[in-house]
Protein backbone atom coordinates (compact mmCIF):
# COMPACT_ATOMS: atom_id res chain seq x y z
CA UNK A 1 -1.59 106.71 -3.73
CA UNK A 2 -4.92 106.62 -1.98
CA UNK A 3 -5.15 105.89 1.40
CA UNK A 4 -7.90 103.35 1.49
CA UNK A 5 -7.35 100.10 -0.11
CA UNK A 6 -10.05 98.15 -1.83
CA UNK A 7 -10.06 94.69 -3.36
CA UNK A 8 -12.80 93.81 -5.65
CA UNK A 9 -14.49 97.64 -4.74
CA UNK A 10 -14.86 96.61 -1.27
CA UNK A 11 -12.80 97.55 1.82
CA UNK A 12 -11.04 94.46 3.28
CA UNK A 13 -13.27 94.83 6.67
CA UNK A 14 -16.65 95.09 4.30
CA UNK A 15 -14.73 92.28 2.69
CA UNK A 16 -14.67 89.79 5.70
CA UNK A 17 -18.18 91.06 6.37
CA UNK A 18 -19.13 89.62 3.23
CA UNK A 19 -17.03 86.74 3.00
CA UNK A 20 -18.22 85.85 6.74
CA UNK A 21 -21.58 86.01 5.54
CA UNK A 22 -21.32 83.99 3.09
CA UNK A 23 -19.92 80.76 4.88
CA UNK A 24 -22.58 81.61 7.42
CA UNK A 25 -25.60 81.42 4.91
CA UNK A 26 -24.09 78.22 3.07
CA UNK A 27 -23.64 76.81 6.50
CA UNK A 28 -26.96 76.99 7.48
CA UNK A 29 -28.01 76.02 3.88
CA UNK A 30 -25.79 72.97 3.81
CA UNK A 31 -27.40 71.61 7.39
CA UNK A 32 -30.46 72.02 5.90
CA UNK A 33 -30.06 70.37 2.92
CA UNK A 34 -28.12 67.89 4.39
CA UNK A 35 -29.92 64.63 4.11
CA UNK A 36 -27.82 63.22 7.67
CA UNK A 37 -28.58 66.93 9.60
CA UNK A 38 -24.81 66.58 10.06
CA UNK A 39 -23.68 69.06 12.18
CA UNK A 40 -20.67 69.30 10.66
CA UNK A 41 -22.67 70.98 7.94
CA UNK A 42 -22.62 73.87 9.69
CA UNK A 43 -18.41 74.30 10.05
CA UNK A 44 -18.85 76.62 7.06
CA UNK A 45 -20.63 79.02 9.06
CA UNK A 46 -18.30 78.03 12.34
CA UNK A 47 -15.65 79.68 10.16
CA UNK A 48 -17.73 83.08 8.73
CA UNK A 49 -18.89 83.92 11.54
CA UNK A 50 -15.29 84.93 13.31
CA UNK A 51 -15.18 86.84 9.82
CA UNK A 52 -18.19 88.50 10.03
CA UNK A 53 -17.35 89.70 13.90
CA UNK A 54 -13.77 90.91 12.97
CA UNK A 55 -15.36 93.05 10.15
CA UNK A 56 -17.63 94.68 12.07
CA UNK A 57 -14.90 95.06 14.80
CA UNK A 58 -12.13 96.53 12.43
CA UNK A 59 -15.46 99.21 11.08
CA UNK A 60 -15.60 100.06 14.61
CA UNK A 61 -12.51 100.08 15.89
CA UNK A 62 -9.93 102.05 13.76
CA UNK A 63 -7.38 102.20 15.98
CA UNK A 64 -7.20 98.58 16.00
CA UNK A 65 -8.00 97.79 12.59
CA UNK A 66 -4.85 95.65 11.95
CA UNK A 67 -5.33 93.43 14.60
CA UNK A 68 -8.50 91.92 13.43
CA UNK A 69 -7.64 91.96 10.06
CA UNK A 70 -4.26 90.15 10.89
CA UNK A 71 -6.95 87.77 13.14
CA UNK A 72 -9.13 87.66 9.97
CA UNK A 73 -6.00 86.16 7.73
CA UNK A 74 -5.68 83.23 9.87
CA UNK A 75 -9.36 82.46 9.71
CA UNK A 76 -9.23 82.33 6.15
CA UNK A 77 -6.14 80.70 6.58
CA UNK A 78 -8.18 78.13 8.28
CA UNK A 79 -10.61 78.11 6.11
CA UNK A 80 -8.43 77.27 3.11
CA UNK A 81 -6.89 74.14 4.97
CA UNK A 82 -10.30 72.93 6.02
CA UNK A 83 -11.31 73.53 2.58
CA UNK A 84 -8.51 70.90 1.63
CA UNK A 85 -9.67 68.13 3.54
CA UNK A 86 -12.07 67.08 0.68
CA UNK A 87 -8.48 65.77 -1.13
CA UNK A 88 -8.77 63.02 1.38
CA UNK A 89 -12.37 62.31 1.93
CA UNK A 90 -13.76 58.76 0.71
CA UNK A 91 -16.54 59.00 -0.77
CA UNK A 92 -17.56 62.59 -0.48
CA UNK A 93 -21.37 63.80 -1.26
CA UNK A 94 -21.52 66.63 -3.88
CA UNK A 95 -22.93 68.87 -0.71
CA UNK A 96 -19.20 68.27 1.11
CA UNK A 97 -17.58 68.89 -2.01
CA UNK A 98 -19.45 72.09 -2.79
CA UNK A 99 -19.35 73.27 1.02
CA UNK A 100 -14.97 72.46 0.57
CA UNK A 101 -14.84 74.02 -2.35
CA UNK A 102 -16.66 77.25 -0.96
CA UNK A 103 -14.19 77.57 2.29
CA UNK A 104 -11.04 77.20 -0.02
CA UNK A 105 -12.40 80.28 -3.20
CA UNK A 106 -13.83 82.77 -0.15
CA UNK A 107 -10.95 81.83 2.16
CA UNK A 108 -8.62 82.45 -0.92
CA UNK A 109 -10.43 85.60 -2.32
CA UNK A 110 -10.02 86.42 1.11
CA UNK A 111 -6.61 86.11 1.56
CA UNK A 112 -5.59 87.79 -1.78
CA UNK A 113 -7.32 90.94 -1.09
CA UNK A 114 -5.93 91.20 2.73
CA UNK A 115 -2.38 90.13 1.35
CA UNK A 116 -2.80 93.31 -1.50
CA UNK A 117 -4.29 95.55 1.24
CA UNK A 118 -1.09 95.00 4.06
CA UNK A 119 1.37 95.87 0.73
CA UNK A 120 -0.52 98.80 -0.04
CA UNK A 121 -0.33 99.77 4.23
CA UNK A 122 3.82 99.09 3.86
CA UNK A 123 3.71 101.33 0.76
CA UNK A 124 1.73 103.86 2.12
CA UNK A 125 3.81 104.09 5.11
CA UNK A 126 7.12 103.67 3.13
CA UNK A 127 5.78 106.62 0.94
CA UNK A 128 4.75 109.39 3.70
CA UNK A 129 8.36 108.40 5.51
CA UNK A 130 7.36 106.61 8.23
């Protein structure tokens, strides 16, 4: 069994990296596309960018790791739930629905690969005796 896990060939940090960049990007796309200049466009990126900093963090800091990514599952956690808001929206635009529909598939995608990645850690462990 190999030590490091990866979830669609990335590492679950360079995974929130990713993930946190891309809520960040259509954050800033969806303000500026937004016709109102809502700034509730933005709550995409509100959500990527704790993403993006726990990455980086749990690249940095090994010894640590689980921590963030633990922190990292309840952002996309988050981002999931806020994602399921559009359910009850009256009349949404097709820019909320696409910004909803981004924070539930990243925040899911997300959430698989961390869920896979902390079995894989409990097998490892299980498997060297610890």
């Amino acid at each position: 069994m190999s030590n490091e896990f990866r979830f669609l060939g990335q590492t679950i940090p360079n995974l929130a990296i990713i993930s946190g960049s891309i809520l960040i990007l259509w954050g800033i796309f969806s303000y500026l596309s937004s016709e109102t200049g809502s700034f509730t466009s933005l709550i995409p990126s509100f959500v990527g960018l704790p993403l993006l900093i726990l990455g980086n963090r749990s690249k940095k800091d090994k010894s640590n790791k689980h921590h963030y990514m633990h922190a990292s599952m309840i952002i996309a956690l988050f981002s999931v739930i806020g994602g399921l808001r559009i359910l009850t929206a009256e009349d949404p635009t097709n820019l909320m629905i696409a910004s909803h529909l981004i924070l539930i598939v990243v925040g899911t995608i997300f959430m698989v690969g961390g869920i896979l990645s902390f079995r894989h850690a409990r097998k490892l462990r299980e498997s060297l005796g610890e």
